[in-house]
Protein backbone atom coordinates (compact mmCIF):
# COMPACT_ATOMS: atom_id res chain seq x y z
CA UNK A 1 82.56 -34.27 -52.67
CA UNK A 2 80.87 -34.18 -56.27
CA UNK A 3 77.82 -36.18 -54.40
CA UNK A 4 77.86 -34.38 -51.95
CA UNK A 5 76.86 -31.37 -53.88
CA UNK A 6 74.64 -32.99 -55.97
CA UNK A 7 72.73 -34.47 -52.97
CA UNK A 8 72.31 -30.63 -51.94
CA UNK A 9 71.01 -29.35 -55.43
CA UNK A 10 68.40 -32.48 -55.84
CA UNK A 11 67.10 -31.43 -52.22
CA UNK A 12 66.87 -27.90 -52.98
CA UNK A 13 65.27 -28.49 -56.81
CA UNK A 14 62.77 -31.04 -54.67
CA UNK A 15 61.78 -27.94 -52.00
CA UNK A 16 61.49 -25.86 -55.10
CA UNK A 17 58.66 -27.75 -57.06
CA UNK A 18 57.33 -28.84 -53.90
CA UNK A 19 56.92 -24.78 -52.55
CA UNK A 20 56.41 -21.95 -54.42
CA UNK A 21 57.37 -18.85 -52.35
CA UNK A 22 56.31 -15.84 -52.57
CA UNK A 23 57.02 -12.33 -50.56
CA UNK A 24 54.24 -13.31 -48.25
CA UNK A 25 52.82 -16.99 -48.72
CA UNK A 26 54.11 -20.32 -48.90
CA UNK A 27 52.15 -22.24 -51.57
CA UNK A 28 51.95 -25.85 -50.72
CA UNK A 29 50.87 -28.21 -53.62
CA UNK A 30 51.72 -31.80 -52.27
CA UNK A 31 51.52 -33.68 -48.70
CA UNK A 32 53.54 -36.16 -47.71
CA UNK A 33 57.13 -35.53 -48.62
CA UNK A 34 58.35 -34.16 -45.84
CA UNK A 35 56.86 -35.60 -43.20
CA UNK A 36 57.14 -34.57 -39.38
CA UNK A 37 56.93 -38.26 -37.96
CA UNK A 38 56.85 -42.00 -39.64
CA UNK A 39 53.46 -43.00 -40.06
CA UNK A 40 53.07 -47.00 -41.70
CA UNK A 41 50.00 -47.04 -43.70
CA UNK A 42 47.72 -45.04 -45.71
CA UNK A 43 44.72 -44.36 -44.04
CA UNK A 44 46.08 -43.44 -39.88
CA UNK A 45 43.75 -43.51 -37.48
CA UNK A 46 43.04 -41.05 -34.46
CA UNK A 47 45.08 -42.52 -31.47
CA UNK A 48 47.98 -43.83 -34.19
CA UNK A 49 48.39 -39.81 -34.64
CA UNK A 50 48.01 -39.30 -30.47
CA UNK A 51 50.32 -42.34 -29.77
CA UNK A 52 52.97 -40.55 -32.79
CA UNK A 53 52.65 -37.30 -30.95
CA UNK A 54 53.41 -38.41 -27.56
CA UNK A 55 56.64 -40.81 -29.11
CA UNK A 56 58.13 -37.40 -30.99
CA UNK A 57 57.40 -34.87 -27.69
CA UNK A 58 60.81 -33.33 -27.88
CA UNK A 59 60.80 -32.61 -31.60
CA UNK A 60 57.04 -30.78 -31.19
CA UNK A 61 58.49 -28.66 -28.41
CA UNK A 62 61.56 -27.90 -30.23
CA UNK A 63 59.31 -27.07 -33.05
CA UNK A 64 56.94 -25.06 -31.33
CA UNK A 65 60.11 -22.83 -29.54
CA UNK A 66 61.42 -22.32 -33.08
CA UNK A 67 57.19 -21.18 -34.66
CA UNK A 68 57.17 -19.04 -31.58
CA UNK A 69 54.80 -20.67 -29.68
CA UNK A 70 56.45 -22.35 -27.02
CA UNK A 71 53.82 -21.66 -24.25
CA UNK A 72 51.47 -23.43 -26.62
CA UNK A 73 53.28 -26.78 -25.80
CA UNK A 74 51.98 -27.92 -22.28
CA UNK A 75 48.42 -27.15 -23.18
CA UNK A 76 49.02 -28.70 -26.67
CA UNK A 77 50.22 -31.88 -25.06
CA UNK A 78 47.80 -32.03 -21.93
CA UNK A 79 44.47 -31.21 -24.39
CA UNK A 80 45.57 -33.50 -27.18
CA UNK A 81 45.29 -36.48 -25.20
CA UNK A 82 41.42 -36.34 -24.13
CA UNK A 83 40.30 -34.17 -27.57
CA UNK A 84 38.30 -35.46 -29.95
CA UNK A 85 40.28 -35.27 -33.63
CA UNK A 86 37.20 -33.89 -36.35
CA UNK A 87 37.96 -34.77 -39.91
CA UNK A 88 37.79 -31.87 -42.04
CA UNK A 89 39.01 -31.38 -45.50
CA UNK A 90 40.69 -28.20 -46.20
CA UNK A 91 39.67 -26.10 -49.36
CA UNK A 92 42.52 -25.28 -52.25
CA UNK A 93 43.38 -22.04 -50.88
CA UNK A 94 43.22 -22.62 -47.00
CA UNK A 95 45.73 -20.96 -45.00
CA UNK A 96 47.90 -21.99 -42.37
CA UNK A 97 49.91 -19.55 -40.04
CA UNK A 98 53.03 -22.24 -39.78
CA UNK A 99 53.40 -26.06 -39.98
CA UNK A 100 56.47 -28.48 -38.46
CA UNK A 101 58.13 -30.57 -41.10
CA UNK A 102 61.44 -32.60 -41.14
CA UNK A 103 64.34 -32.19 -43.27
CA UNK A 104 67.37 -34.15 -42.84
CA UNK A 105 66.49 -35.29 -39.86
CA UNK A 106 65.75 -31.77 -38.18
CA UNK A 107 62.48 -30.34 -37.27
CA UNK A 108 61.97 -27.06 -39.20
CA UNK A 109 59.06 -24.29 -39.24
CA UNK A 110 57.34 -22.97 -42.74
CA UNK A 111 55.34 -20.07 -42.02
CA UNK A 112 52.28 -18.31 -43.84
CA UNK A 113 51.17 -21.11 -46.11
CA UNK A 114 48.43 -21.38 -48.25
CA UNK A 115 47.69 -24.64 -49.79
CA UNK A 116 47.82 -24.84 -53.43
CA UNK A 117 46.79 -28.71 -54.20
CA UNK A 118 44.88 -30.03 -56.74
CA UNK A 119 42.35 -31.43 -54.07
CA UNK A 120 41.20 -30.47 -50.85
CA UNK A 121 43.44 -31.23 -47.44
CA UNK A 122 42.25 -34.04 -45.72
CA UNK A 123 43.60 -33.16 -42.00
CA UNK A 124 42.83 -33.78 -38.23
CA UNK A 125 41.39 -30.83 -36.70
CA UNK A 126 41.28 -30.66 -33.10
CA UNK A 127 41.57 -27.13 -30.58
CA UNK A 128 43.86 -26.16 -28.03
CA UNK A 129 42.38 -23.26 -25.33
CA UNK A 130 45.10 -21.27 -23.87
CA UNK A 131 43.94 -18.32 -21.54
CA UNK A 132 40.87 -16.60 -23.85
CA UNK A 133 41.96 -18.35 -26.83
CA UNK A 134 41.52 -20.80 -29.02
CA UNK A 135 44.30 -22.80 -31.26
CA UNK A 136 43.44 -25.05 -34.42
CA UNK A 137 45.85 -27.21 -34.60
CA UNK A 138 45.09 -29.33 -38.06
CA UNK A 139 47.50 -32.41 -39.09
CA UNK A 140 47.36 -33.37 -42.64
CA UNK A 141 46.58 -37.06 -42.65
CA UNK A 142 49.23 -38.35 -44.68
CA UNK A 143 52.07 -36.80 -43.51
CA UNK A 144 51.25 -35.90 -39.68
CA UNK A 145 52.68 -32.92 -40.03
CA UNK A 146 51.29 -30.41 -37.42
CA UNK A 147 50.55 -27.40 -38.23
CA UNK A 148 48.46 -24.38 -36.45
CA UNK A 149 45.52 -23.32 -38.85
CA UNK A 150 43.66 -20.22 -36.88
CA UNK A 151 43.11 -18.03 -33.43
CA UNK A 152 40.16 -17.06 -32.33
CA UNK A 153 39.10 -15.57 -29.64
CA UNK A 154 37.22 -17.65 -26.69
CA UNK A 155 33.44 -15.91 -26.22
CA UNK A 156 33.71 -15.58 -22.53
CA UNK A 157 30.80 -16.94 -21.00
CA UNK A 158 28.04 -14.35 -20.08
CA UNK A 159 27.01 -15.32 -16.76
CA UNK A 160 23.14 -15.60 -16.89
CA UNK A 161 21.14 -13.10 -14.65
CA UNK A 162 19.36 -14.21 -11.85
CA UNK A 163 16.54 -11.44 -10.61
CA UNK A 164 15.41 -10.86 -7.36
CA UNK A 165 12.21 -8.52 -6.66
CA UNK A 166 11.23 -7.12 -2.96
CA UNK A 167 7.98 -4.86 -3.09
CA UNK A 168 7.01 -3.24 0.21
CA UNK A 169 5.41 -2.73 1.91
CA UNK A 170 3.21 -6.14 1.66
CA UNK A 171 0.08 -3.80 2.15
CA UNK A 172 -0.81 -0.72 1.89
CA UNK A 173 -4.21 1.42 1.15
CA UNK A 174 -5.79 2.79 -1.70
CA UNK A 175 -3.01 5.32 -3.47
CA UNK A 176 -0.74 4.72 -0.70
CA UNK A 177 3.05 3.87 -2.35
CA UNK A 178 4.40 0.63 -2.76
CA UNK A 179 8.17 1.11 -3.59
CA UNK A 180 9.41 -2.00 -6.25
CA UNK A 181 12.80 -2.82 -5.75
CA UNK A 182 14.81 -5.34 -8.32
CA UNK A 183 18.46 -4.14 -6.96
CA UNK A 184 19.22 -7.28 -5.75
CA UNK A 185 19.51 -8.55 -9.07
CA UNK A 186 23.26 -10.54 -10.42
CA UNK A 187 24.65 -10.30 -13.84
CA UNK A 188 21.83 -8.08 -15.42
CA UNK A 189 21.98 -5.02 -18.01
CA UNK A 190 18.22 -4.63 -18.09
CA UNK A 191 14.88 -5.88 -15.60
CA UNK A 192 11.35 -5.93 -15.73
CA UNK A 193 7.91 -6.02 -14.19
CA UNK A 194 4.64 -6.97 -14.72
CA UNK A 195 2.16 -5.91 -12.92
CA UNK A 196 -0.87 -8.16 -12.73
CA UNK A 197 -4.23 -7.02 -11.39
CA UNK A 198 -6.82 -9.04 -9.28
CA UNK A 199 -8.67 -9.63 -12.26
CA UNK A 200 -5.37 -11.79 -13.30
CA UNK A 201 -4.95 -9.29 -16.36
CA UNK A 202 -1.68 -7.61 -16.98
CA UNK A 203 -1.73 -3.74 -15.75
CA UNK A 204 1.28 -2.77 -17.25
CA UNK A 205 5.30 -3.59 -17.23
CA UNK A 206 7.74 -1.66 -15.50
CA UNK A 207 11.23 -1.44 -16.93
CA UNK A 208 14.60 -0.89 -14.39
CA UNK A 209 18.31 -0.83 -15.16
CA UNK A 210 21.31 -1.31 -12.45
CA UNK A 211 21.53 2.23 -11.92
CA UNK A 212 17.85 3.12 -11.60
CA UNK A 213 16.67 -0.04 -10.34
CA UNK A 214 13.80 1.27 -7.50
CA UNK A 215 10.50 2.68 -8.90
CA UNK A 216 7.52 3.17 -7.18
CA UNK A 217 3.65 2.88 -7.81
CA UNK A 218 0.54 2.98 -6.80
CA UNK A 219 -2.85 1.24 -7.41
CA UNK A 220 -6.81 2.48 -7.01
CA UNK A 221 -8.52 -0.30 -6.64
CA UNK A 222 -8.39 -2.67 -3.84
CA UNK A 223 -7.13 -6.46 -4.07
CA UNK A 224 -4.11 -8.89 -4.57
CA UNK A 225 -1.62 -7.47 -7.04
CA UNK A 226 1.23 -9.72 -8.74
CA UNK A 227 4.66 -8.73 -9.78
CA UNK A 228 6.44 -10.70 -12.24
CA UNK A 229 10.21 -10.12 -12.46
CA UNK A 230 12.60 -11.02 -14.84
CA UNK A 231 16.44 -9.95 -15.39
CA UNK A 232 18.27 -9.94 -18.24
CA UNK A 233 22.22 -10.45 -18.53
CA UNK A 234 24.17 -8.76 -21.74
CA UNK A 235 23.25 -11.07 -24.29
CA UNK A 236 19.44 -10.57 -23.14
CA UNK A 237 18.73 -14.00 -22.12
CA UNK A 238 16.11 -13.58 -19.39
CA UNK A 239 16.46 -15.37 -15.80
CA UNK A 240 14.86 -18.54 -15.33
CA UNK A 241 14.86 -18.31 -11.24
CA UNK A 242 11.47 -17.78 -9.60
CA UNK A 243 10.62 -13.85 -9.39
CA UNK A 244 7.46 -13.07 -7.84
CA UNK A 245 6.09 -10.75 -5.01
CA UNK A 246 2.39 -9.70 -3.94
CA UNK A 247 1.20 -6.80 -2.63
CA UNK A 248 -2.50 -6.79 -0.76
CA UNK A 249 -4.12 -3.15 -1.32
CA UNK A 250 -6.75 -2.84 1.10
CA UNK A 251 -10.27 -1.81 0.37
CA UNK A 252 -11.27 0.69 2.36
CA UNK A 253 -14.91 0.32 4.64
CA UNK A 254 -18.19 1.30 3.83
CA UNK A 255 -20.22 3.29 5.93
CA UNK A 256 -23.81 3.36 6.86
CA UNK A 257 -25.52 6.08 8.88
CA UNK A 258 -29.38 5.69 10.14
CA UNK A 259 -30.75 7.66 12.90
CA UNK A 260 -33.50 7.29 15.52
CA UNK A 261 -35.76 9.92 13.93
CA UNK A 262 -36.36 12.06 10.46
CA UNK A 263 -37.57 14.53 11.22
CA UNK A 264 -37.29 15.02 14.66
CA UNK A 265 -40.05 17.27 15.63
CA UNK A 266 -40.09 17.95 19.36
CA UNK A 267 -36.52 16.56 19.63
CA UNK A 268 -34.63 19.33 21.48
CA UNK A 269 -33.50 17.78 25.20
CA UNK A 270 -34.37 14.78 23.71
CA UNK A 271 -31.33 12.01 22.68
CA UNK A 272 -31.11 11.35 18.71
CA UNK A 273 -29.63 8.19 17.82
CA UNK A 274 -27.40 8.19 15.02
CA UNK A 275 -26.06 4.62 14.37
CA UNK A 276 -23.47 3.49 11.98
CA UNK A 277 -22.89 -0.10 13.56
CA UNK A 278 -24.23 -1.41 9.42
CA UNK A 279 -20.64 -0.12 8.48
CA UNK A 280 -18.90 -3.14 6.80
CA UNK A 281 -15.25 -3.63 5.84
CA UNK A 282 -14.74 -5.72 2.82
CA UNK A 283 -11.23 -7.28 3.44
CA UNK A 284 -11.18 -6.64 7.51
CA UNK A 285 -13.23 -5.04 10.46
CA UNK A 286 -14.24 -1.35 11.12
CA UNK A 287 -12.33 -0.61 14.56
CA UNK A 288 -13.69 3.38 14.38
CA UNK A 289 -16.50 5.77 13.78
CA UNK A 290 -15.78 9.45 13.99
CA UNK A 291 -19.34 11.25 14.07
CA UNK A 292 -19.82 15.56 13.67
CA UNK A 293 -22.67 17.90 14.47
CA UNK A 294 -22.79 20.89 11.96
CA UNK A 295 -25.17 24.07 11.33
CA UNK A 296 -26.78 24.96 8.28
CA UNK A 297 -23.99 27.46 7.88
CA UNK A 298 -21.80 24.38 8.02
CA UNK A 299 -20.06 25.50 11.44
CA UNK A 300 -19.42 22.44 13.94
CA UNK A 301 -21.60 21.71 16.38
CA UNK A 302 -20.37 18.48 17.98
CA UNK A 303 -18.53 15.70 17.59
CA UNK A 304 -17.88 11.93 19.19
CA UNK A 305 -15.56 9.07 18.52
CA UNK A 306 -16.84 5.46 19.05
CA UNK A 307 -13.91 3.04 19.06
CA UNK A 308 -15.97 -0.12 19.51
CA UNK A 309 -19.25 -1.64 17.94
CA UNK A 310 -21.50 -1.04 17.87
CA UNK A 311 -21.23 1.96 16.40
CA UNK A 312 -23.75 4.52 18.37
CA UNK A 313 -24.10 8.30 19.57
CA UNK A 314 -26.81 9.37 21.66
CA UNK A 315 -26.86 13.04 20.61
CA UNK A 316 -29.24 15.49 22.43
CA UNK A 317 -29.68 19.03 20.96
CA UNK A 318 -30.26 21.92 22.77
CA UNK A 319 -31.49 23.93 20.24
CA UNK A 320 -33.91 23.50 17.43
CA UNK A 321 -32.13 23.83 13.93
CA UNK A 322 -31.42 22.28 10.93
CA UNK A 323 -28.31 20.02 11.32
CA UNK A 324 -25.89 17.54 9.07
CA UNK A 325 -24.72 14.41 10.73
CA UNK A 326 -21.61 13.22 8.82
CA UNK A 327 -19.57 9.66 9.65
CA UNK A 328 -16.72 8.52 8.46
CA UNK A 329 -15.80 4.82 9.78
CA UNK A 330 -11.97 3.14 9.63
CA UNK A 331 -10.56 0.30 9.42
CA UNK A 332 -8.34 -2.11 11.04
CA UNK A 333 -5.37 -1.07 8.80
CA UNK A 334 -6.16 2.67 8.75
CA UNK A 335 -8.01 3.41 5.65
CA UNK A 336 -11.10 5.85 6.19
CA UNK A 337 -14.74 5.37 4.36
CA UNK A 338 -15.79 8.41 2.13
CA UNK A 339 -18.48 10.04 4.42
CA UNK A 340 -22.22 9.39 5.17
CA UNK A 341 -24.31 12.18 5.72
CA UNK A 342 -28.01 13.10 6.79
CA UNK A 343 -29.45 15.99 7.06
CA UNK A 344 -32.08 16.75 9.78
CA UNK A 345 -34.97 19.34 11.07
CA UNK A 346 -34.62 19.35 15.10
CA UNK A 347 -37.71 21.07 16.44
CA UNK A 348 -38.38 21.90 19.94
CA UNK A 349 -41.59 21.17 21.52
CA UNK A 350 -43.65 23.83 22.63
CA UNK A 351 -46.17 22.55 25.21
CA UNK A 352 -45.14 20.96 28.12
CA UNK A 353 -46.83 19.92 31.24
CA UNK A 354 -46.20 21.04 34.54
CA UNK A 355 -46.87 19.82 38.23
CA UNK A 356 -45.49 21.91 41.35
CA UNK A 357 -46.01 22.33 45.07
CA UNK A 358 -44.38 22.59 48.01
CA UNK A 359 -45.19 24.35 51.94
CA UNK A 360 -46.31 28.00 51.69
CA UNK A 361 -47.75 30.60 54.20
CA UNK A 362 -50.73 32.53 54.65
CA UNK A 363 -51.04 36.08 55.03
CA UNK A 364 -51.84 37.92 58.24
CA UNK A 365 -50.44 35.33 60.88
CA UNK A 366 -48.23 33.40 58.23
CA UNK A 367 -50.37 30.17 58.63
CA UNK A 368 -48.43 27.22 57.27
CA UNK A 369 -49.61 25.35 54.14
CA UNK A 370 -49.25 22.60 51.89
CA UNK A 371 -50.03 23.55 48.00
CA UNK A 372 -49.72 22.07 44.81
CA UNK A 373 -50.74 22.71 41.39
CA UNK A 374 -50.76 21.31 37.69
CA UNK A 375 -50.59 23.26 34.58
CA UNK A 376 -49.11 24.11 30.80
CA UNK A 377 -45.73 26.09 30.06
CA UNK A 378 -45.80 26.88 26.31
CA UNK A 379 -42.74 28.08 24.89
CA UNK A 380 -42.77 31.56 23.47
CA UNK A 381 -39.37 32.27 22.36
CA UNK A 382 -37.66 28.86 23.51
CA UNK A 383 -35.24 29.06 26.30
CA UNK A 384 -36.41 32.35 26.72
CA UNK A 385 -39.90 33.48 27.23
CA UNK A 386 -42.59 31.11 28.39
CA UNK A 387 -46.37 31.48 28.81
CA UNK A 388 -47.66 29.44 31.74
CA UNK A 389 -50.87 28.52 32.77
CA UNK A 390 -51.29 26.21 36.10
CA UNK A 391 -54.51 25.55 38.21
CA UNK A 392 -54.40 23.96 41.71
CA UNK A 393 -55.33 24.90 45.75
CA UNK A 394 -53.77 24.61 49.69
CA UNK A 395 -54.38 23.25 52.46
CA UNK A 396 -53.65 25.18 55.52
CA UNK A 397 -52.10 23.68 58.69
CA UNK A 398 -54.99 24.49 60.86
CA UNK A 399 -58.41 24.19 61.65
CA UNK A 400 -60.94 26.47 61.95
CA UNK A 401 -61.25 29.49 60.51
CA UNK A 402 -58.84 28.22 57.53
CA UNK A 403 -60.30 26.32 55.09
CA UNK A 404 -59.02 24.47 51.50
CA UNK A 405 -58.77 27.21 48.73
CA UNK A 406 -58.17 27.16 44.88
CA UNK A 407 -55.17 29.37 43.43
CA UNK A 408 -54.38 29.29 39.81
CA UNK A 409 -52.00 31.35 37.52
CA UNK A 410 -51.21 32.91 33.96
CA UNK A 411 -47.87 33.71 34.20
CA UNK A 412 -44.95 35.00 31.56
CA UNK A 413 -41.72 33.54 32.57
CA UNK A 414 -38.32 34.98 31.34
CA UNK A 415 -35.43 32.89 31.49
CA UNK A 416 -31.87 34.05 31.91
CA UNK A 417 -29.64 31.13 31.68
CA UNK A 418 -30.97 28.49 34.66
CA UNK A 419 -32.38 31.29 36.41
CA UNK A 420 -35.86 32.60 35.82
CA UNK A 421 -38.53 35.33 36.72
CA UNK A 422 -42.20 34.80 36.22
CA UNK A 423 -45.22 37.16 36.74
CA UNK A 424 -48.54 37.68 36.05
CA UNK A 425 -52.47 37.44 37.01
CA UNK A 426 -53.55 34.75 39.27
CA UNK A 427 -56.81 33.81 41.31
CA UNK A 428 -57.53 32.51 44.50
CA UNK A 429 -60.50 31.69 46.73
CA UNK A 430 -61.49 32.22 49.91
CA UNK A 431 -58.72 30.56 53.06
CA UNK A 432 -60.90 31.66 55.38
CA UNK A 433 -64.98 30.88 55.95
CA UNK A 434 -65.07 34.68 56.89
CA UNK A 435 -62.95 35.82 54.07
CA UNK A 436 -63.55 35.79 50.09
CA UNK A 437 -61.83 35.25 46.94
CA UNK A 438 -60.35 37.77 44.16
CA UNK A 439 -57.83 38.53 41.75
CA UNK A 440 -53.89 37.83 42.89
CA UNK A 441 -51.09 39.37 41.25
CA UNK A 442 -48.29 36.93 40.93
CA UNK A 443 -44.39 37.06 40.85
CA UNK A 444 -41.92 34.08 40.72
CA UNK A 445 -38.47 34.24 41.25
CA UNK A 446 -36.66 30.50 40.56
CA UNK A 447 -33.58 28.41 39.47
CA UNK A 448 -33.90 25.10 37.05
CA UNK A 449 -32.31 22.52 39.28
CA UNK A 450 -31.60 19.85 36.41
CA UNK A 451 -32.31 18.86 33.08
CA UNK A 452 -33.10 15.98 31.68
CA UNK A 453 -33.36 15.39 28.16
CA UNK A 454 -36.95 17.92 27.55
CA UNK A 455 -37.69 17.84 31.38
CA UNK A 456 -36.48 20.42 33.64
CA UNK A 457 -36.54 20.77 37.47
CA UNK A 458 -36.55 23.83 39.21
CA UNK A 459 -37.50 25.58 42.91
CA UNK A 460 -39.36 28.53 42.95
CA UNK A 461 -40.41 31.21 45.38
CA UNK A 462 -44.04 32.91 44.87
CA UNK A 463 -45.49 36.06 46.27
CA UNK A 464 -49.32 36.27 45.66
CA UNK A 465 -50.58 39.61 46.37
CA UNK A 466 -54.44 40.72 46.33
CA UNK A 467 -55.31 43.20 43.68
CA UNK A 468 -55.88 46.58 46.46
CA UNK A 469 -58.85 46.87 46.55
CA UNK A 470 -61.16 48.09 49.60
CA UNK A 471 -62.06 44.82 50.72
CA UNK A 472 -58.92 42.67 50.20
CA UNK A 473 -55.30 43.89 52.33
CA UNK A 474 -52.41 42.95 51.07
CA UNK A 475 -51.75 42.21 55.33
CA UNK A 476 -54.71 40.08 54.91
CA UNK A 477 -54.58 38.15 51.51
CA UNK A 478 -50.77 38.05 50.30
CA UNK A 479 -49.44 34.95 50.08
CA UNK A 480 -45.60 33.47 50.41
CA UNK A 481 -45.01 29.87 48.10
CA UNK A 482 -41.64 27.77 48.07
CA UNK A 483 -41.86 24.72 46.04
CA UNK A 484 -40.32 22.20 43.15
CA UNK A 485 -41.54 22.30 39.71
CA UNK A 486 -41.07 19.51 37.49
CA UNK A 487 -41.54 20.26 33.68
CA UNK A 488 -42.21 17.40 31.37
């Protein structure tokens, strides 16, 4: 019994200078004495300690249910056998958070110890990773007594961001939209684009986030713009995957305006040309010219739409004036030129020629007749008033006592609309071998038929009547005239 006891009080003086406990800490100043499993040999190598472990499996789970850390067991076991033990050498003062030992034969559990050696720890290191965790496990070499060292957190990893850009639409005009769209983007806090012109220079850099991840832009020159994604994930490591779109911005056409006369001095009934087929698109075709007529006062006078080339308007004016001719021309994708203009003096021309006849009859017995005549119309007030001067003769239908005469005319001719009045002086000589010329006075009464460009054609009725005197009856010397005039 004596023994027995004094077995008991050498163990406990051995614990005693072996551990110095405080309140809090366990001081450990020697390895080796109380050892966890039987290792032969000083210097133990990596898969003795993994072989020792795997022979002493029921004592390490015991001891891990009595530190607490029973689920740490499986993993402990499963991990241990493909880690890698590191070497490390513990500093005086390290701390461990508990470490197995044996006494008398029974696996026990020291918590909070610090060790308090006169040299560094040489130990196996080696982690366990439970759920976000990770476990140092460290087992001084001597003894191969395991003990847990630290927790630490696992850094979860940060997925990396992958960006994805869509700009639309693919093309567009000059200032029209184009909406940039990085919302289809994984795993990023922040995005950006570059914008690169056609000149390959960097425009500028637009920046997005998740929640405000559409922006949209617009460019004022025309060409092939680049946009240059990239996403970043929380720890603001850019994406590596491909993120690139183009946009085409079309340039809009250029248009070119000539016409067939400047100035156009007797141009009125007469067809201007005004031809933009030199139009040019620099990145497509021109499908479209609109063309407009306007007064000096600016007020429209006209206006045509050519959809296909060549580009031409045959524009006749029916009134002298000063005009602008504007053009804009489009393009195959819509976008309109900025407008050509010319300005332009239309004047009408005054003198015309003239040729009429037709069948007439003679006074007295209404003889029938052929006449014809040629003359000048000058335009007085044009479209209004006309001065007309016309020389000519008849033939009459029969013989003997009739005879070939000479008529002419000076005649002022009012227009209202197509229809027209004339009158005036006139001459005429002799019809008859027994008769004699004289002085006529002359009315017209018409209609203009057609018009062509500056000619007109009209049908007339005249009534020549003698100037009364004694010797000339208006039974005897009026005359009746239907004919066609053709003005040119």
């Amino acid at each position: 019994m004596k023994n027995k006891k004094l077995i008991v009080i050498i163990v406990g003086l051995l614990i005693v200078f072996s551990l110095s406990t405080f309140a809090e800490t366990t001081k450990l100043k020697r390895i080796g004495q109380y050892t966890f499993v039987r290792i032969r040999g000083d210097v133990p190598t990596q898969d003795v300690m993994k072989r020792l472990v795997e022979r002493y499996a029921e004592d390490i789970k015991s001891g891990f249910d009595l530190a607490g850390a029973g689920d740490l067991y499986l993993p402990f076991m499963a991990q241990l056998k493909g880690e890698t033990f590191e070497e490390k050498s513990l500093p005086v003062g390290d701390k461990l958070r508990w470490m197995l030992f044996r006494s008398q034969g029974k696996v026990k559990v020291a918590q909070d110890i610090e060790w308090a050696g006169q040299a560094p720890l040489e130990v196996f290191a080696f982690n366990v990773k439970k759920d976000d965790k990770a476990y140092e496990f460290v087992m001084p070499r001597p003894c191969g007594n395991i003990a847990l060292r630290s927790i630490t957190a696992l850094e979860v990893p940060v997925p990396p961001a992958a960006c994805m850009l869509a700009v639309s639409p693919a093309k567009v005009n000059l200032k029209d939209m184009v909406t940039v769209d990085m919302s289809g983007s994984q795993n990023a806090t922040s995005m950006e684009v570059d914008v690169i012109g056609p000149d390959g220079r960097k425009i500028t850099t637009h920046s997005f986030t998740p929640a405000a991840a559409k922006k949209q832009t617009s460019f004022d020159l025309p060409g092939v713009y680049t946009f240059k994604g990239r996403a970043m994930n929380e720890k603001g490591v850019a994406s590596t995957n491909p993120c690139e779109a183009k946009v085409i911005v079309n340039g809009p056409p250029t248009c070119v305006l000539k016409t067939s006369c400047l100035p156009c001095k007797d141009y009125v009934g007469k067809p201007v040309t005004f031809d933009a087929s030199g139009s040019a698109d620099p990145d497509g075709t021109v499908v479209k010219a609109d063309f407009a007529i306007t007064d000096q006062a600016g007020h429209p006078v006209d206006k045509f739409m050519d959809g296909e080339a060549p580009f031409v308007w045959d524009k006749v004016f029916d009134k002298p004036g000063s005009y602008v001719a504007t053009v804009v021309v489009t393009d195959d994708f819509g976008a309109v030129s900025e407008p050509c203009r010319v300005a332009l003096d239309v004047t009408q021309k005054r003198l015309s020629f003239l040729i009429e006849g037709g069948p007439g009859l003679l006074h007295g017995t209404y003889t029938s007749m052929l006449w014809a005549r040629g003359g000048l119309l000058y335009k007085i007030v044009p479209d209004t008033l006309d001065l007309i001067f016309s020389l000519g003769g008849g033939i009459p239908l029969k013989g003997e006592p009739w005879t070939s005469f000479v008529m002419g005319n000076a005649l002022l001719n009012v227009h209202a609309g197509p229809a027209f009045v004339a009158g005036g002086l006139g001459f005429s000589t002799k019809d008859q071998t027994t008769r004699k010329g004289g002085i006529d006075l002359v009315s017209e009464v018409g209609i203009d038929l057609f018009k062509v460009n500056s000619s007109v054609g009209s049908i007339l009725f005249e009534l020549r009547a003698p100037v009364l005197t004694s010797d000339r009856s208006f039974e005897e010397y009026h005359k009746l005239l239907l004919g066609l005039r053709y003005i040119f």
